[in-house]
Each structure stands twice: as C-alpha cells, then as structure tokens.
N, C-alpha and C. Protein backbone atom coordinates (compact mmCIF):
# COMPACT_ATOMS: atom_id res chain seq x y z
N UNK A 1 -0.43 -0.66 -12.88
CA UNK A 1 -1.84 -0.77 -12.55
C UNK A 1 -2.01 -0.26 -11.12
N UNK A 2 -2.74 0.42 -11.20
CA UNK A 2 -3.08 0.81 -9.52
C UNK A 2 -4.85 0.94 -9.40
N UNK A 3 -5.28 0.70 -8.25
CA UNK A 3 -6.54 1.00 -7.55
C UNK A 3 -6.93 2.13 -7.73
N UNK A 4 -6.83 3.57 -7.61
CA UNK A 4 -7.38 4.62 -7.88
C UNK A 4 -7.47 5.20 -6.46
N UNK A 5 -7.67 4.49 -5.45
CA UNK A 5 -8.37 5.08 -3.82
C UNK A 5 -7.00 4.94 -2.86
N UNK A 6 -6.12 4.63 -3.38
CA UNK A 6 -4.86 5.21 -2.69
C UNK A 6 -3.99 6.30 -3.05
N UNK A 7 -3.27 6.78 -1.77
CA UNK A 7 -2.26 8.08 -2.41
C UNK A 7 -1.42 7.85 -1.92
N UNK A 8 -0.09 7.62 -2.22
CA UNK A 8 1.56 7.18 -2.05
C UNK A 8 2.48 8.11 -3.14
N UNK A 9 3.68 8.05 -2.11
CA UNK A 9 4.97 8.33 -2.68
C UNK A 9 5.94 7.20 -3.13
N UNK A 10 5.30 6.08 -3.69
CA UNK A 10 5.67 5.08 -4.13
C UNK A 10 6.80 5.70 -5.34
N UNK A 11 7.89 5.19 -5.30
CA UNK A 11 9.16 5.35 -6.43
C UNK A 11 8.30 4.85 -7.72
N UNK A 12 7.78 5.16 -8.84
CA UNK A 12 7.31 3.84 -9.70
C UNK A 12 8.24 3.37 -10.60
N UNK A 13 9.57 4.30 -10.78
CA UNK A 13 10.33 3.81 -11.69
C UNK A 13 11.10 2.59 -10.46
N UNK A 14 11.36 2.64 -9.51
CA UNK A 14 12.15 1.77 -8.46
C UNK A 14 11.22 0.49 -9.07
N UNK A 15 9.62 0.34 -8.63
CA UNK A 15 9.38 -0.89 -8.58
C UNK A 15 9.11 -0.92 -9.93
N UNK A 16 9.42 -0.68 -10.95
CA UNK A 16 9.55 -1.21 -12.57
C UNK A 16 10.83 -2.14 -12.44
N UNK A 17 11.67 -1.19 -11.96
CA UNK A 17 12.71 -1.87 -11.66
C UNK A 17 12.94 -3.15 -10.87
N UNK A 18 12.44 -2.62 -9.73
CA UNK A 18 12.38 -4.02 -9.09
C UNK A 18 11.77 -5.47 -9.94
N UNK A 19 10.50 -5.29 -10.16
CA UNK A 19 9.51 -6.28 -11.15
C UNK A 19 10.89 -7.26 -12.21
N UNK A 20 11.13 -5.78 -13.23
CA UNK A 20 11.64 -6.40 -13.90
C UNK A 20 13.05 -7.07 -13.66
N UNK A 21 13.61 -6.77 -12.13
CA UNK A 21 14.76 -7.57 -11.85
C UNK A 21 14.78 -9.17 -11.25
N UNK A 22 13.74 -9.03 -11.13
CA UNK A 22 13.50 -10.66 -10.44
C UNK A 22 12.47 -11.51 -11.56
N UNK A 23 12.01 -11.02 -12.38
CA UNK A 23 11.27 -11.68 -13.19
C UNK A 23 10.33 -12.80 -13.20
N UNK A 24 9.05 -12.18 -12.24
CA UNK A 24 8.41 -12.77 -12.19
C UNK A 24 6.80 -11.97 -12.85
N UNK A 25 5.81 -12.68 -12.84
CA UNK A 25 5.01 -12.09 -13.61
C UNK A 25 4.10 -11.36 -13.14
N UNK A 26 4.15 -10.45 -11.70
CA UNK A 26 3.59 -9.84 -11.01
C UNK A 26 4.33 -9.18 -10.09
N UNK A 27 4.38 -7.91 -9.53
CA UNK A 27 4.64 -7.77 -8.21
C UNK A 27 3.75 -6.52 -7.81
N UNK A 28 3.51 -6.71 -6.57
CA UNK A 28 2.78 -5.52 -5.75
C UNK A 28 3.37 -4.82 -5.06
N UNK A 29 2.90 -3.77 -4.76
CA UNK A 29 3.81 -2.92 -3.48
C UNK A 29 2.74 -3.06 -1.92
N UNK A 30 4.01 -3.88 -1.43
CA UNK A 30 3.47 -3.59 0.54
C UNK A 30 3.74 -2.60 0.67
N UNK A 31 3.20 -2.16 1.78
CA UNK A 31 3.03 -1.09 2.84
C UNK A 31 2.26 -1.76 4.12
N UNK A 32 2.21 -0.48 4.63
CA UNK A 32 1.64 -0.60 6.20
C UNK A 32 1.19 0.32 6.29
N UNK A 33 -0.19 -0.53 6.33
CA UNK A 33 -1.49 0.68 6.75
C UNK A 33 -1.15 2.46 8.21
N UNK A 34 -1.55 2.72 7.23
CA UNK A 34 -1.63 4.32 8.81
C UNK A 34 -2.68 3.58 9.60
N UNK A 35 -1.94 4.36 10.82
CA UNK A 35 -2.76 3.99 12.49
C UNK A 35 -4.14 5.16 12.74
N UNK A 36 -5.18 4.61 12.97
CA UNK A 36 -6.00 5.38 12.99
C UNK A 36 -5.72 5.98 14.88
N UNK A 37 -5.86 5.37 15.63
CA UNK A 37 -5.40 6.24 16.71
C UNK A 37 -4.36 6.44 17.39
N UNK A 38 -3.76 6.92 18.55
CA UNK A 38 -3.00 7.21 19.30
C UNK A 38 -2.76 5.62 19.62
N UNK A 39 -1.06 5.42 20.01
CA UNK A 39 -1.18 4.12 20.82
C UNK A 39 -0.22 4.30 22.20
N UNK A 40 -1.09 3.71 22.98
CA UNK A 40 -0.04 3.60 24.38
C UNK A 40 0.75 3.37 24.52
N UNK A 41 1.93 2.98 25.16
CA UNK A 41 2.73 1.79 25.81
C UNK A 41 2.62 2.16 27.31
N UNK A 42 2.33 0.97 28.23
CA UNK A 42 1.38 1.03 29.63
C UNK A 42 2.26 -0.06 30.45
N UNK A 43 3.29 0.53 30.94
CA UNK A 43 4.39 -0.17 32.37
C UNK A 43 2.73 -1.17 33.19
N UNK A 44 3.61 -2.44 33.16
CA UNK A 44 2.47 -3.55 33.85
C UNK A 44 1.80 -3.00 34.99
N UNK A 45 2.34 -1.58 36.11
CA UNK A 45 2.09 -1.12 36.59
C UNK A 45 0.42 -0.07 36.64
N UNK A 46 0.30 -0.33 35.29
CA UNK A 46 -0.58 0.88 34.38
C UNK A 46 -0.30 2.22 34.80
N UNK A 47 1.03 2.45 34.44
CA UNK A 47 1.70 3.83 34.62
C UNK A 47 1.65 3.72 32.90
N UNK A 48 1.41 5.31 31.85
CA UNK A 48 1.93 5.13 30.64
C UNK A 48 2.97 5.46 30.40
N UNK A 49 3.78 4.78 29.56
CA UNK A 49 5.01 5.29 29.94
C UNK A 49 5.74 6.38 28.60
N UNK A 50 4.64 6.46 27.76
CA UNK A 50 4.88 6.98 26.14
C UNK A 50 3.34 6.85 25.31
N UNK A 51 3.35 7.57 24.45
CA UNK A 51 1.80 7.62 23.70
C UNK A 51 2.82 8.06 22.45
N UNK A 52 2.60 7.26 21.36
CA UNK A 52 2.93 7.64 20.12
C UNK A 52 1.87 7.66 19.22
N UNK A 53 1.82 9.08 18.54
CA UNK A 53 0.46 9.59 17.81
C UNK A 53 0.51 8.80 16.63
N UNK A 54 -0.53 7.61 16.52
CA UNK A 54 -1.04 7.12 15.00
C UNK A 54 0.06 6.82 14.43
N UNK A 55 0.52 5.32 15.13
CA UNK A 55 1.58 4.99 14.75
C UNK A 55 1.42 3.69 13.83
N UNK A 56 2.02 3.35 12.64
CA UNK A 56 1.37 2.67 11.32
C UNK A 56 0.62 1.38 11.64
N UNK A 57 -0.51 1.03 11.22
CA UNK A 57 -1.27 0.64 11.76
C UNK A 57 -0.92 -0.88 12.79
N UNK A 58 -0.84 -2.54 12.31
CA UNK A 58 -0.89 -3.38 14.06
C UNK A 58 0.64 -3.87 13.27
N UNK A 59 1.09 -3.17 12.30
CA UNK A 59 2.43 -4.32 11.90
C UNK A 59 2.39 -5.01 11.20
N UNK A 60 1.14 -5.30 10.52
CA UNK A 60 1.10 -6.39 9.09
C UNK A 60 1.08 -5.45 7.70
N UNK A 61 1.97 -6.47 6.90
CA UNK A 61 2.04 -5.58 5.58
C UNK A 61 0.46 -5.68 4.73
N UNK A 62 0.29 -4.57 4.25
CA UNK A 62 -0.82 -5.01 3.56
C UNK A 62 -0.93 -4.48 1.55
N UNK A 63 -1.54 -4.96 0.93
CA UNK A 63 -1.47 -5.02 -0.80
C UNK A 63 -1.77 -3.10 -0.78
N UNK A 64 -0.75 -2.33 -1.37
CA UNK A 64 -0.64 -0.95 -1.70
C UNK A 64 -1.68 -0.70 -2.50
N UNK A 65 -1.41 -1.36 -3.69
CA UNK A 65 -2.45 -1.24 -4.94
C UNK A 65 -1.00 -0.75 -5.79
N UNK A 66 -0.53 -0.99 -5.56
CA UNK A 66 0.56 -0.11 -6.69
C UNK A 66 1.14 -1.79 -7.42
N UNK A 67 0.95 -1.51 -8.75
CA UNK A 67 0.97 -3.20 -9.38
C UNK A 67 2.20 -2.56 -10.49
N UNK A 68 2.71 -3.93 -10.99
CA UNK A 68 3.76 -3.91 -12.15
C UNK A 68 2.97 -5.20 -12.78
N UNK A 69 2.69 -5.51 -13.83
CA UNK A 69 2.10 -7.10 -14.34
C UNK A 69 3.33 -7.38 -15.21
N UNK A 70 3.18 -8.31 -16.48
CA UNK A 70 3.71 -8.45 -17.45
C UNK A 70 2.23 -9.00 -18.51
N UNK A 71 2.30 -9.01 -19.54
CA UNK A 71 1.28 -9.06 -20.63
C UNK A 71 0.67 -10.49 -20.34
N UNK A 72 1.24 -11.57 -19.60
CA UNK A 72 0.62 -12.96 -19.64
C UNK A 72 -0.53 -12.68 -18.32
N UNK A 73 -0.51 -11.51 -17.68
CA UNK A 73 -1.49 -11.69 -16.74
C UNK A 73 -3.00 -11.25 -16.93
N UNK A 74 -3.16 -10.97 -17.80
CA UNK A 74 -4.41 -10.37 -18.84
C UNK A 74 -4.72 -11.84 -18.85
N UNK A 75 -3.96 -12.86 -19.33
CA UNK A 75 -4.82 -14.54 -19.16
C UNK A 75 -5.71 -15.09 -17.96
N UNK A 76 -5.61 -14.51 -16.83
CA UNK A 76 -5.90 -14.55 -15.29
C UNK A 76 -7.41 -14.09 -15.16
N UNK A 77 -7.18 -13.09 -15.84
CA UNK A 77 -8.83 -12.28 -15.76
C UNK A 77 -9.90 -13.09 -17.48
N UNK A 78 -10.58 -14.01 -16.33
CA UNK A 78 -11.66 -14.54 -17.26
C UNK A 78 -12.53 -13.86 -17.88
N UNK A 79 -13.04 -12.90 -17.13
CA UNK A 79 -14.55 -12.42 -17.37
C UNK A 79 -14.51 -11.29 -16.74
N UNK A 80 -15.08 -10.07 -16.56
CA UNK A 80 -14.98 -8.74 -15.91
C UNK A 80 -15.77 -8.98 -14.74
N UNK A 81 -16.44 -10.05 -14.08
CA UNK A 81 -16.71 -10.16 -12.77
C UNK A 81 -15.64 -10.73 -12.27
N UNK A 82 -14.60 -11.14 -12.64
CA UNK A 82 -13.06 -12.01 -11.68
C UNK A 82 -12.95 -10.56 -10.91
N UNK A 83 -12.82 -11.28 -9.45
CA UNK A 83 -12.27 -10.39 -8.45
C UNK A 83 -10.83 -10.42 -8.60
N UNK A 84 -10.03 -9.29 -8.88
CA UNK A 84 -8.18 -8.97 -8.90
C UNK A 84 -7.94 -9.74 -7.74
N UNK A 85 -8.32 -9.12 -6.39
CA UNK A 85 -7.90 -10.02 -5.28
C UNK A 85 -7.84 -11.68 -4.94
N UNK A 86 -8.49 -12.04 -5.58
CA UNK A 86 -9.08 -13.49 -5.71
C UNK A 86 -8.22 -14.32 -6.45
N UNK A 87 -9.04 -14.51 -7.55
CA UNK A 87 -8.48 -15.38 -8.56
C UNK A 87 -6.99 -14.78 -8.80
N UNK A 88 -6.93 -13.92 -9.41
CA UNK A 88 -5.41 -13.81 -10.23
C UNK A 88 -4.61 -13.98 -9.27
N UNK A 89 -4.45 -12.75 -8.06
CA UNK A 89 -3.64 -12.55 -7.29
C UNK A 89 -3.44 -13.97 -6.36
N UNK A 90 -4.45 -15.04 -5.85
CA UNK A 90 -4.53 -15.65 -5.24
C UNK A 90 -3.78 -16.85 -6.29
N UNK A 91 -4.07 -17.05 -7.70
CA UNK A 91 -2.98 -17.74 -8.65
C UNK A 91 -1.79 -17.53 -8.39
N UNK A 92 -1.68 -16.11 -8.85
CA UNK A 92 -0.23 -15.64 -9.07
C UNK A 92 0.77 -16.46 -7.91
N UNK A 93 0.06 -15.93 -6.31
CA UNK A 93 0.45 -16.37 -5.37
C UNK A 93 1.32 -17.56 -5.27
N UNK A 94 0.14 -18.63 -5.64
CA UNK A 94 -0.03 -20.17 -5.49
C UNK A 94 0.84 -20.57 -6.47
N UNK A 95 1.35 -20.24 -7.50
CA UNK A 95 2.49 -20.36 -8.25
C UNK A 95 3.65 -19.33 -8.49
N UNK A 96 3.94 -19.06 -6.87
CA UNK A 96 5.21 -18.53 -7.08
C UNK A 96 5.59 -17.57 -8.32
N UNK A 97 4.91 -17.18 -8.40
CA UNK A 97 4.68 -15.47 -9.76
C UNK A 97 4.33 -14.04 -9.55
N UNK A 98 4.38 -14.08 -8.05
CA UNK A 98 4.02 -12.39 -7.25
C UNK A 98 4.98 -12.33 -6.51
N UNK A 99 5.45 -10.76 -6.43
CA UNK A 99 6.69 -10.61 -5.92
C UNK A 99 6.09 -9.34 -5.21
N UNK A 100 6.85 -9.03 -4.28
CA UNK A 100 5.98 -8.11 -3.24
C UNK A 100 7.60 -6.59 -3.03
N UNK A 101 7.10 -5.67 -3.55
CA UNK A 101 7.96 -4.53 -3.83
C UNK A 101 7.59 -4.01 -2.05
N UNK A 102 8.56 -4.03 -1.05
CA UNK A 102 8.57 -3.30 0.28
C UNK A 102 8.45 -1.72 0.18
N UNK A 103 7.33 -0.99 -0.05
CA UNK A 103 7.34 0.75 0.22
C UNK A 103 6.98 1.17 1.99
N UNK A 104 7.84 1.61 2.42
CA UNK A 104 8.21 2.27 3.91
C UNK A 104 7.34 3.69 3.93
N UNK A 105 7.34 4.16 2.44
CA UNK A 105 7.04 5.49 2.51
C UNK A 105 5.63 6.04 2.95
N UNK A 106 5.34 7.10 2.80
CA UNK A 106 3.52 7.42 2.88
C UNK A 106 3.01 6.37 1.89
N UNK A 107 1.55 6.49 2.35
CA UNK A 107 0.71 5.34 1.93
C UNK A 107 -0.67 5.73 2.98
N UNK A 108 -1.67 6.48 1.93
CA UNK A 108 -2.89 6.58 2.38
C UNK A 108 -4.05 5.89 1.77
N UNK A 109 -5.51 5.22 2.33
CA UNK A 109 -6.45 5.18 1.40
C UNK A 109 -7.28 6.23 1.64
N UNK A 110 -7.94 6.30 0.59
CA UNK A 110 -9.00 7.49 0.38
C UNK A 110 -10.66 6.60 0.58
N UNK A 111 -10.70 6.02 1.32
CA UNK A 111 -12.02 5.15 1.37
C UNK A 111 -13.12 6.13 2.18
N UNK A 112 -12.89 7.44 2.86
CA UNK A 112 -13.89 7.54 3.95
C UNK A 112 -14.23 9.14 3.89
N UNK A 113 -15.02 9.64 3.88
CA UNK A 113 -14.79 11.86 4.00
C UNK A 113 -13.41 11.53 5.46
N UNK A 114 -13.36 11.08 5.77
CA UNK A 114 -12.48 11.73 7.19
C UNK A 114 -11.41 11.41 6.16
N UNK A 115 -10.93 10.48 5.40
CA UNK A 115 -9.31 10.45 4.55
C UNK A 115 -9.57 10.86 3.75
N UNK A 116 -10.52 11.66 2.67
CA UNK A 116 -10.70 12.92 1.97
C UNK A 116 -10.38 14.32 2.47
N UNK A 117 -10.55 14.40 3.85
CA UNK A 117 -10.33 15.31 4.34
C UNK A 117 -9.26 15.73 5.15
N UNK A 118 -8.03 14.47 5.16
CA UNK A 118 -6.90 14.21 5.92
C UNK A 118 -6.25 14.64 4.55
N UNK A 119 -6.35 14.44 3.80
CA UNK A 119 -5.42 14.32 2.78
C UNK A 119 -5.80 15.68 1.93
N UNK A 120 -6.68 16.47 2.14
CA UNK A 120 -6.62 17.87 1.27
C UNK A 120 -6.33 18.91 2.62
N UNK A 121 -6.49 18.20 3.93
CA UNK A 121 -5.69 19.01 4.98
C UNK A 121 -3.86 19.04 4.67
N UNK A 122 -3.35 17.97 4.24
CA UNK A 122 -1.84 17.76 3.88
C UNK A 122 -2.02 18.75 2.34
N UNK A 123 -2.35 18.31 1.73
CA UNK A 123 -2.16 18.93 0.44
C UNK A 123 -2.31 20.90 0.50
N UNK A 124 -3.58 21.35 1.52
CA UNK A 124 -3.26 22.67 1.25
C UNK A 124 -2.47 23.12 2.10
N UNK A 125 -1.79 22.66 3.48
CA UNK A 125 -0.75 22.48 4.17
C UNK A 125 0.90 22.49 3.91
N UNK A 126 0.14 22.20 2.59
CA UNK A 126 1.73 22.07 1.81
C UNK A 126 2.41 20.79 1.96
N UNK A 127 2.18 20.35 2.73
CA UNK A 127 3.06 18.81 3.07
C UNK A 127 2.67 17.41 2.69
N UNK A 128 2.36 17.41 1.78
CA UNK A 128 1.61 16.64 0.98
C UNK A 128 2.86 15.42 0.68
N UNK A 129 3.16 14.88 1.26
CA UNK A 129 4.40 13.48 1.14
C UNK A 129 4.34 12.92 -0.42
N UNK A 130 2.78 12.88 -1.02
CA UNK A 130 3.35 12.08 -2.24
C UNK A 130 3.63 12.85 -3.28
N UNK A 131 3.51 14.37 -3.05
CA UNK A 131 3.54 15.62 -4.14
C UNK A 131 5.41 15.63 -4.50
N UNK A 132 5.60 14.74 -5.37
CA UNK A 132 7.01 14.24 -5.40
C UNK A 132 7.84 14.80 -7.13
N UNK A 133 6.84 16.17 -7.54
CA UNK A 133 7.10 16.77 -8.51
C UNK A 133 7.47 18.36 -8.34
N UNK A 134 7.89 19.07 -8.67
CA UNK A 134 8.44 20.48 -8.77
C UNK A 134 6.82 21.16 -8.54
C-alpha cells in the first residue's frame, strides 16, 4: 500500500521481507524527510564554520507511506471516512502490531509545484535516485 504523493527508492521486495520476518500485522517504512534549506553550523563565536546544502530534514523519522499490511488489517478500516493515520495506524501502534522498516535512501513528497518541479528537474537530469529499473 502506498500514498501515491511520494517518490522513493524504497527496496519493496526488502520490506516484504522484512514485514514478513518479524510477523507482525503491519509495517511502514521510515525515512527522513529532505531539508528544505541550507543549514549552518555557527562556532559560538558566530564565525560559520561549514554550510551543508539541504541536509535531511531536523532528524526525526517520519511515516514514508510505503506500507506492507496482512489481510486482518482491512478489519481496522470501519467506514471510508476512518483516517489511515488515526485509527488503524494509531491501533496497530497501541497493540504492538506496526513494525517500522528503516529506508536511508531517497525519499521525496510531491505535495507542492516546487517538488513537482524538483523531481522532473532529477528525472530529465537523468539522476533520478528512485529510477531503479534498466
């Protein structure tokens, strides 16, 4: 299951794998958001002492959208207004049944024209990180 508004080089056979090695009835893939700007590092002096360009965003992992379920989680979703984030995931949670797959790799959302336009700048660039086919 995935969101649709992200683009990753997520392994998907890895986290099948993963899911189905720990056996639980959910897992998601973390990541870490991209940095939208430049970040400093600033000697107490306020000398800078390094600027690293858009470096992944403050350090917290956050939900990929890249999902593995198993068939009992279709029970979770009551009604087609249940928010995924909410109820199920916030169940799953609360009973120890979500397992969280670690992806390091690229990991973009497509929420804005500026990451529509970051991401067909990579793609006709050629360097497109999640283009992970011949």
């Amino acid at each position: 299951l995935t969101y649709g508004d992200g683009v990753s080089d997520v392994n998907i056979t890895k986290l099948i794998e993963f899911h189905h090695a720990h056996g639980l009835q959910a897992t998601l893939t973390a990541t870490y958001p991209p940095g939208r700007f430049g970040a400093l590092d600033i000697h107490p002096d306020e000398r800078v002492t390094s600027f690293k360009e858009k470096p992944k965003g403050d350090g917290g992992l956050i939900n990929g959208g890249f999902f593995v379920l198993s068939p009992k989680v279709i029970d979770l979703i009551a009604h087609d207004q249940i928010i995924w984030e909410r109820e199920p995931l916030e169940t799953l949670a609360g009973s120890n049944q979500l397992k969280a797959y670690s992806h390091e790799g690229f990991w973009q959302p497509m929420d804005t024209l500026r990451d529509k336009n970051h991401l067909e700048e990579l793609w006709q660039s050629g360097k497109a990180p999640w283009k992970v086919w011949a």
